[in-house]
Protein backbone atom coordinates (compact mmCIF):
# COMPACT_ATOMS: atom_id res chain seq x y z
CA UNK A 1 -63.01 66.75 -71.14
CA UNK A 2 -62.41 65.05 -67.66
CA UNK A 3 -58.81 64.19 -66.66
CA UNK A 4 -57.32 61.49 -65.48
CA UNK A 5 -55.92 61.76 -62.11
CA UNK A 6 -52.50 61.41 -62.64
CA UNK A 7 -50.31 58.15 -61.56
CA UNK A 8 -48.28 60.44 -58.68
CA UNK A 9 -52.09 61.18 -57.08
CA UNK A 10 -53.16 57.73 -57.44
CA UNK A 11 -49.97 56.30 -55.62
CA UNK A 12 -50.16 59.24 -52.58
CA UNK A 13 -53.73 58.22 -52.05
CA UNK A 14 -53.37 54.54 -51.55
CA UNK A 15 -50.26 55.24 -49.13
CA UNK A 16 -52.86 57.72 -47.16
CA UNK A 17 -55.70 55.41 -46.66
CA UNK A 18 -52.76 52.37 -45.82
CA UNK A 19 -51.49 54.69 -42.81
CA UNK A 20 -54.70 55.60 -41.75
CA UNK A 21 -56.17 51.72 -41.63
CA UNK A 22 -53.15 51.04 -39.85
CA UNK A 23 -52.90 53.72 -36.85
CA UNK A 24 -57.03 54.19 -36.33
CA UNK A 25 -58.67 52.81 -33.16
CA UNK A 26 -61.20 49.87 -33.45
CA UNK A 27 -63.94 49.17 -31.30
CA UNK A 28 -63.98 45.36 -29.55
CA UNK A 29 -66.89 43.36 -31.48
CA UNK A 30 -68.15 41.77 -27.53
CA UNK A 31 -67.64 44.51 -25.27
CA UNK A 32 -68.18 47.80 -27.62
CA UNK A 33 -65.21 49.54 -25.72
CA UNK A 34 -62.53 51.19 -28.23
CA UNK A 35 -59.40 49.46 -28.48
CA UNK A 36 -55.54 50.70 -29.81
CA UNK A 37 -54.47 48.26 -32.40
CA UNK A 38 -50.85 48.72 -30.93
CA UNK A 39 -49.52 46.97 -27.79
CA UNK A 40 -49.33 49.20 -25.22
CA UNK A 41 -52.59 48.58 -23.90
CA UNK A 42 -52.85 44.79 -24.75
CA UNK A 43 -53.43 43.11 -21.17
CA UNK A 44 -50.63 40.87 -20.14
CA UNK A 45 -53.18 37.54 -19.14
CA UNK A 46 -56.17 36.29 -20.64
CA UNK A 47 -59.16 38.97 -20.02
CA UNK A 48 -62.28 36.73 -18.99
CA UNK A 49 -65.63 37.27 -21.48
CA UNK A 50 -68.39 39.36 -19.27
CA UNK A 51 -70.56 36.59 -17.30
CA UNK A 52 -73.37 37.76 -19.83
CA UNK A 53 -73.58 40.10 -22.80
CA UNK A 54 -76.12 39.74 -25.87
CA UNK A 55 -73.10 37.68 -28.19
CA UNK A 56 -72.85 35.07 -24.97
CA UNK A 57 -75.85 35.10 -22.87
CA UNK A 58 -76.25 32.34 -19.78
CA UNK A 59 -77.47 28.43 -20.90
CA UNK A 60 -80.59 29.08 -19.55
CA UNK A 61 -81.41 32.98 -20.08
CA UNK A 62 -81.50 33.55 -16.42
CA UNK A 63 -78.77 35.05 -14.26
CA UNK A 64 -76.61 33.74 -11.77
CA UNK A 65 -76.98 32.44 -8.43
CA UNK A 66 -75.78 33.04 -4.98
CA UNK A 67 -74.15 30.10 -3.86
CA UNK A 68 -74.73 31.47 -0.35
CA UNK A 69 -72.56 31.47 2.58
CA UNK A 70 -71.11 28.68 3.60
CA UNK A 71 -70.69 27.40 7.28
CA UNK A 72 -67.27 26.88 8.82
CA UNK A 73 -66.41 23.21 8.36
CA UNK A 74 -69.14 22.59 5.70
CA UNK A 75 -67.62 20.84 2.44
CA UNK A 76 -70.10 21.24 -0.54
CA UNK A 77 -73.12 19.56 -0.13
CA UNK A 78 -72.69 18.36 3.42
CA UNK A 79 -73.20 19.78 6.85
CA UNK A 80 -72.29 17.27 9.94
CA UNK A 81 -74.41 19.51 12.47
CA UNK A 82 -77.71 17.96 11.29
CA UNK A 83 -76.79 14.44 12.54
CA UNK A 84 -76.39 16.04 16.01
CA UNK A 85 -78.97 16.78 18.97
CA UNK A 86 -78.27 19.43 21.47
CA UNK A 87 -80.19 19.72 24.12
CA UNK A 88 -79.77 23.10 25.83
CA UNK A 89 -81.04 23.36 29.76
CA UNK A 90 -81.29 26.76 30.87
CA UNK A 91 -80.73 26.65 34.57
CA UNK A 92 -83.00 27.32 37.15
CA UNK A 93 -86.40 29.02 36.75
CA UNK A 94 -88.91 31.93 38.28
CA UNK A 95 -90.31 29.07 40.63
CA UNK A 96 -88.37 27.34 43.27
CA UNK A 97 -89.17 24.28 45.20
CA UNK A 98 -87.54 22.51 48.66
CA UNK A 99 -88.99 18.89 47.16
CA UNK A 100 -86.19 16.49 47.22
CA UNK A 101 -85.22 14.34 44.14
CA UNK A 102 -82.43 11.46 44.32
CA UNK A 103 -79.16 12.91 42.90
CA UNK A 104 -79.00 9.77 40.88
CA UNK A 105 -80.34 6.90 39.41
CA UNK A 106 -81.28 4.56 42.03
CA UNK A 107 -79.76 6.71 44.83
CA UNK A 108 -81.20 7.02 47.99
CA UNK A 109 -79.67 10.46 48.47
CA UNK A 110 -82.01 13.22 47.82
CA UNK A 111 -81.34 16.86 47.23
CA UNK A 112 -83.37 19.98 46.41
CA UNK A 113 -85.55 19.83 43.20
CA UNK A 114 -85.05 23.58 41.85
CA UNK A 115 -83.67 26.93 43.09
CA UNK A 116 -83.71 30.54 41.68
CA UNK A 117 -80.25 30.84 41.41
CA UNK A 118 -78.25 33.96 42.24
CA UNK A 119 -78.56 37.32 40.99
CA UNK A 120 -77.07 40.33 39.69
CA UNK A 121 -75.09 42.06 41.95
CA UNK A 122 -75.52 45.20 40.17
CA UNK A 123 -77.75 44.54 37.61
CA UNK A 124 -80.53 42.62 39.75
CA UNK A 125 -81.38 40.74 37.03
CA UNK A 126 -82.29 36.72 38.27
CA UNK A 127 -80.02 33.76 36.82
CA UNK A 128 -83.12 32.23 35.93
CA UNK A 129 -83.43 35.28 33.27
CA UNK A 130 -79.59 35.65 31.67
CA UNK A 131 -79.63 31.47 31.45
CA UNK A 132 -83.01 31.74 29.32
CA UNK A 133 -81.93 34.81 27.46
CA UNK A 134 -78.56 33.59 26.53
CA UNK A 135 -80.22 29.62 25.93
CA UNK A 136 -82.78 31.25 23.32
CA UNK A 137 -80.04 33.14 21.36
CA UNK A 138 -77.56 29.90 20.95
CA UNK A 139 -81.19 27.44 20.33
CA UNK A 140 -81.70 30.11 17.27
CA UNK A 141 -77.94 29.61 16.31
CA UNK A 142 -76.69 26.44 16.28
CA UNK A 143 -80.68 25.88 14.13
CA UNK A 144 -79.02 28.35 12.16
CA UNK A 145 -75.91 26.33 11.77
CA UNK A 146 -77.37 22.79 11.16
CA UNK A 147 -78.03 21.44 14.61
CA UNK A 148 -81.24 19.61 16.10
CA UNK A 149 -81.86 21.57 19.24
CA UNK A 150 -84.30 20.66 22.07
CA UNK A 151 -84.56 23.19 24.82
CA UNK A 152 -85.87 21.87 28.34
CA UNK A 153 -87.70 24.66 29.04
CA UNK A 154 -88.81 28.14 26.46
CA UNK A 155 -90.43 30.18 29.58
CA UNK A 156 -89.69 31.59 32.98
CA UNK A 157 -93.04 30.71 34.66
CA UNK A 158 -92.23 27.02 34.88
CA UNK A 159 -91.05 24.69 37.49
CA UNK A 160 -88.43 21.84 36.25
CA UNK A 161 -86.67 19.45 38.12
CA UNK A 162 -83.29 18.44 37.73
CA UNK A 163 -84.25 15.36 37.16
CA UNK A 164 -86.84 15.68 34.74
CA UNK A 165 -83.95 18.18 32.63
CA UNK A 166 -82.26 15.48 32.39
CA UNK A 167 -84.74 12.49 31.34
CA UNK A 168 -85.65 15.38 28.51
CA UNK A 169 -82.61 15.06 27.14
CA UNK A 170 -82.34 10.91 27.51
CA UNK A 171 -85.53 10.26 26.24
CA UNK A 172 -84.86 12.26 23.16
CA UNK A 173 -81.34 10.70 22.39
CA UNK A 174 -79.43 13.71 22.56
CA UNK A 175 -75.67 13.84 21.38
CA UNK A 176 -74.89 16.70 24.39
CA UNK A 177 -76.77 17.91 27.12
CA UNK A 178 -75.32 21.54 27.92
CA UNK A 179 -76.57 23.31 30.76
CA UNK A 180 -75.80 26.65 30.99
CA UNK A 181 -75.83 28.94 34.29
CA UNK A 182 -74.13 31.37 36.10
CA UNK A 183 -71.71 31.47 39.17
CA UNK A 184 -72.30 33.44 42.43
CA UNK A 185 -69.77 33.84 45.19
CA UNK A 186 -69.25 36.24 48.29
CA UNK A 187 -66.19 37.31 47.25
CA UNK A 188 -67.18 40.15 44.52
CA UNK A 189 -63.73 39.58 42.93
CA UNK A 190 -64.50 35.92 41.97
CA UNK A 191 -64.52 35.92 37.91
CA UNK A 192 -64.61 33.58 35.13
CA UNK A 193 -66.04 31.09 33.31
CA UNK A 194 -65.69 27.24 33.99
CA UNK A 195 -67.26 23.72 32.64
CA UNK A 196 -68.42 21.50 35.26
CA UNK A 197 -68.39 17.50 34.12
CA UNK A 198 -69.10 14.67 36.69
CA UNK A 199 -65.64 12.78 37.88
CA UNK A 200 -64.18 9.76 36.14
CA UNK A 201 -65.31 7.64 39.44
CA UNK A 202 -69.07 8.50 38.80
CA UNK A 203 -71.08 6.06 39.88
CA UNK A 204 -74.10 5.89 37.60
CA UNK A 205 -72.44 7.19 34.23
CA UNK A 206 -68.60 7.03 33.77
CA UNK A 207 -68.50 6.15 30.66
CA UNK A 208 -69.35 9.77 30.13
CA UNK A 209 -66.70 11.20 31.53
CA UNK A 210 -63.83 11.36 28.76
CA UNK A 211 -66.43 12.68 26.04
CA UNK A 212 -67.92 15.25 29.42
CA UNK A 213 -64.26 16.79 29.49
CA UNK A 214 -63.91 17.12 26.08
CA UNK A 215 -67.04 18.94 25.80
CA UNK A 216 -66.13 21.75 28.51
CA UNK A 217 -62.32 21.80 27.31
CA UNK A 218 -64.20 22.84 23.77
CA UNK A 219 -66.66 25.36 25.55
CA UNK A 220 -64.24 26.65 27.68
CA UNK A 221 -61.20 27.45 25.04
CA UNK A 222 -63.70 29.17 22.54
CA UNK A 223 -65.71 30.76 25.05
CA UNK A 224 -62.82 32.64 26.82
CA UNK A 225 -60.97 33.36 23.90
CA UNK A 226 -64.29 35.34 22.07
CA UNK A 227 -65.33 36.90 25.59
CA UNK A 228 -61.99 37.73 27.29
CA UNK A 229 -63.37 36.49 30.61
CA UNK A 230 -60.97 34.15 32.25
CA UNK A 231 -60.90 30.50 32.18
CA UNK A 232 -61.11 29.03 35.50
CA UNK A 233 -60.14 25.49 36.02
CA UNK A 234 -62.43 22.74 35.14
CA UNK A 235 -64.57 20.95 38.79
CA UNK A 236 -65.27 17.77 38.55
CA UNK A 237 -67.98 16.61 40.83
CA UNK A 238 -70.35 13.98 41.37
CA UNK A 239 -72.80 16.32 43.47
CA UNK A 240 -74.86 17.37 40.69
CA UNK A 241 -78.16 15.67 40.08
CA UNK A 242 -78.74 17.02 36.49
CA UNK A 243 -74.94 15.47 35.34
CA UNK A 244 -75.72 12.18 37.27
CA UNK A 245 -78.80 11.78 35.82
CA UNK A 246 -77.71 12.53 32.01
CA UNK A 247 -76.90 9.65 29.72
CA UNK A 248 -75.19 11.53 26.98
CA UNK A 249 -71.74 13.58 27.51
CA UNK A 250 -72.82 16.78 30.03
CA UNK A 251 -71.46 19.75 30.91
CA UNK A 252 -72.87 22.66 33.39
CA UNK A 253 -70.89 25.65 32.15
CA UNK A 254 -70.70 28.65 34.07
CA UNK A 255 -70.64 31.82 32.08
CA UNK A 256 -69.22 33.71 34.20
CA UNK A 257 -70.26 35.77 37.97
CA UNK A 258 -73.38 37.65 38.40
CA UNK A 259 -71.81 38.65 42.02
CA UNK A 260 -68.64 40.51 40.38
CA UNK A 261 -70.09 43.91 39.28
CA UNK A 262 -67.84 43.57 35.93
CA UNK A 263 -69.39 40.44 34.79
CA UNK A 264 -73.06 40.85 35.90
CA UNK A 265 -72.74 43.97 33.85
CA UNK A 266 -71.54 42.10 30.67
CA UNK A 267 -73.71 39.25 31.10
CA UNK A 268 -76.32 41.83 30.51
CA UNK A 269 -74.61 43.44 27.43
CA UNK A 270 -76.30 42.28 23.96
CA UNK A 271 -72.97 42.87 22.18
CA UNK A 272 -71.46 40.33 24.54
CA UNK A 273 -73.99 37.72 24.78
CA UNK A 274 -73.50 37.60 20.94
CA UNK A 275 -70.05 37.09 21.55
CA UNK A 276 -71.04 34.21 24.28
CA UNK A 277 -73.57 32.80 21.92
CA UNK A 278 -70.88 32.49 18.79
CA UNK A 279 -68.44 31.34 20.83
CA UNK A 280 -70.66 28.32 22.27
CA UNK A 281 -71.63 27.33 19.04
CA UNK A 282 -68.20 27.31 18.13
CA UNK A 283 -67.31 25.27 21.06
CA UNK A 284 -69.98 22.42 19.77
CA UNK A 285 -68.58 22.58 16.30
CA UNK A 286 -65.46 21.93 17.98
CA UNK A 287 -66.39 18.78 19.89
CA UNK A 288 -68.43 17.55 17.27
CA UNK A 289 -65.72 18.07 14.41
CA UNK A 290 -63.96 15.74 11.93
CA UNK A 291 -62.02 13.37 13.51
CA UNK A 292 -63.03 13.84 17.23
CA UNK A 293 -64.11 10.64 19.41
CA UNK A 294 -68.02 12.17 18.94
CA UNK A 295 -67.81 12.03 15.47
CA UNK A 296 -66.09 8.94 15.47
CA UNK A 297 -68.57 7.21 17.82
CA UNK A 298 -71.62 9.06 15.92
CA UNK A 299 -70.55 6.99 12.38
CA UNK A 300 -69.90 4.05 14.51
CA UNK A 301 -73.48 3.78 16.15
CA UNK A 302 -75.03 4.97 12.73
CA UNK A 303 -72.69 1.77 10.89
């Protein structure tokens, strides 16, 4: 004969398997990680749901993008740089020439066509060379960025008037015509960097002037802050025939002295011309940001 468990038994079981429903661990139905059931482990905010798991898997199956990096300035969706033209005019070249050209527009004043420029003082490395060097990096860059760039010259073994630099950048419409070069000096201890802009008097393009200034203020700040090299005042000058010439805001910047032994070494330095090239391109951004006269005058010619 079987027995019947007795009511006491009954009773002590159903408390058991009540204590042991209430203290055991259960595992989280999304995740599959084990859980306490009490609340010293309950997270004080809202835990977000994986980005993917097989109970909530992505709309379309796939997984998520990169949205990429995004440039300084650049609000979703737009980038200003790509309604701007820059055209870049590495100074000086492997050839040389004593052919005058008028230093302006209609002038009967002539000066020299092209020179090799100075050297390093140390290094022995030609103008002509750094200028390309350093114009090829920042080309890459600021295409990198957004910008249009036209270059006036890609190769040593050419010969290119000041002039003709110039009309390049005319004929193409360009927004800035930056011509970059270094300094020389007989004094070894000359150092710096400086932005050259013709004078408010010019006589073929004044109205250039104001947005000139800006420009090299721009160049100069970011360039000497990034580099360290030190910012020597700006010369205004209506000597130059590539400025005269130039129908858009120019600047001849100097980036610094291949005849002080520091600086030709530096100019050399790849670490530092990435330094120069960053900085340039931030000068640009600069001058062409929101809510500066170029922008302003960009939407007004493109209203």
């Amino acid at each position: 004969m079987i027995r019947q468990p007795s009511r006491k038994l009954v009773l002590f079981l159903l408390i058991g398997l009540l204590l042991f429903t209430a203290c055991r661990k259960a595992n989280d139905p999304v995740t599959g990680q084990t859980v306490l059931s009490g609340d010293e482990d309950r997270p004080s905010g809202e835990v977000p749901l994986p980005s993917s798991s097989p109970l909530f898997p992505k709309p379309d199956g796939g997984e998520e993008e990169d949205p990429g990096e995004s440039l300084p300035g650049e609000k979703e969706g737009e980038n200003f740089r790509r309604e701007f033209l820059v055209c870049l005019d590495p100074g000086h070249s492997a050839h040389a020439s004593t052919k005058g050209e008028p230093i302006g527009p209609g002038s009967k004043e002539m000066k020299r066509m092209a020179s090799l420029g100075s050297a390093g003082i140390r290094s022995g490395v030609g103008e002509y060379e750094v200028n390309l060097d350093v114009a090829l990096l920042l080309r890459d860059e600021l295409e990198k960025r957004g910008y249009r760039v036209l270059m006036t010259r890609e190769s040593q073994d050419v010969l290119v008037g000041n002039v003709e630099r110039a009309q390049m950048a005319n004929e193409a419409g360009a927004d800035a015509f930056l011509r970059l070069h270094c300094d020389g000096s007989d004094n070894p201890r000359a150092k710096g960097a400086m932005a050259v802009t013709i004078s408010p008097d010019n006589p073929y393009h004044p109205e250039n002037y104001r947005a000139s200034q800006q420009l090299g203020q721009a160049l100069v700040r970011e360039y000497t802050r990034a580099t360290g090299l030190v910012a020597r005042k700006s010369w205004t000058t209506d000597t130059m025939t590539g400025l005269n010439w130039a129908e858009s805001p120019a600047v001849l910047f100097e980036m610094g002295f291949l005849s002080n032994p520091e600086e030709d070494l530096l100019l050399q330095d790849h670490e530092f011309r990435e330094k120069m090239v960053q900085s340039l391109a931030n000068g640009l951004d600069a001058y062409f940001g929101e809510g500066t006269d170029a922008r302003k005058e960009k939407e007004d010619k493109d209203e």
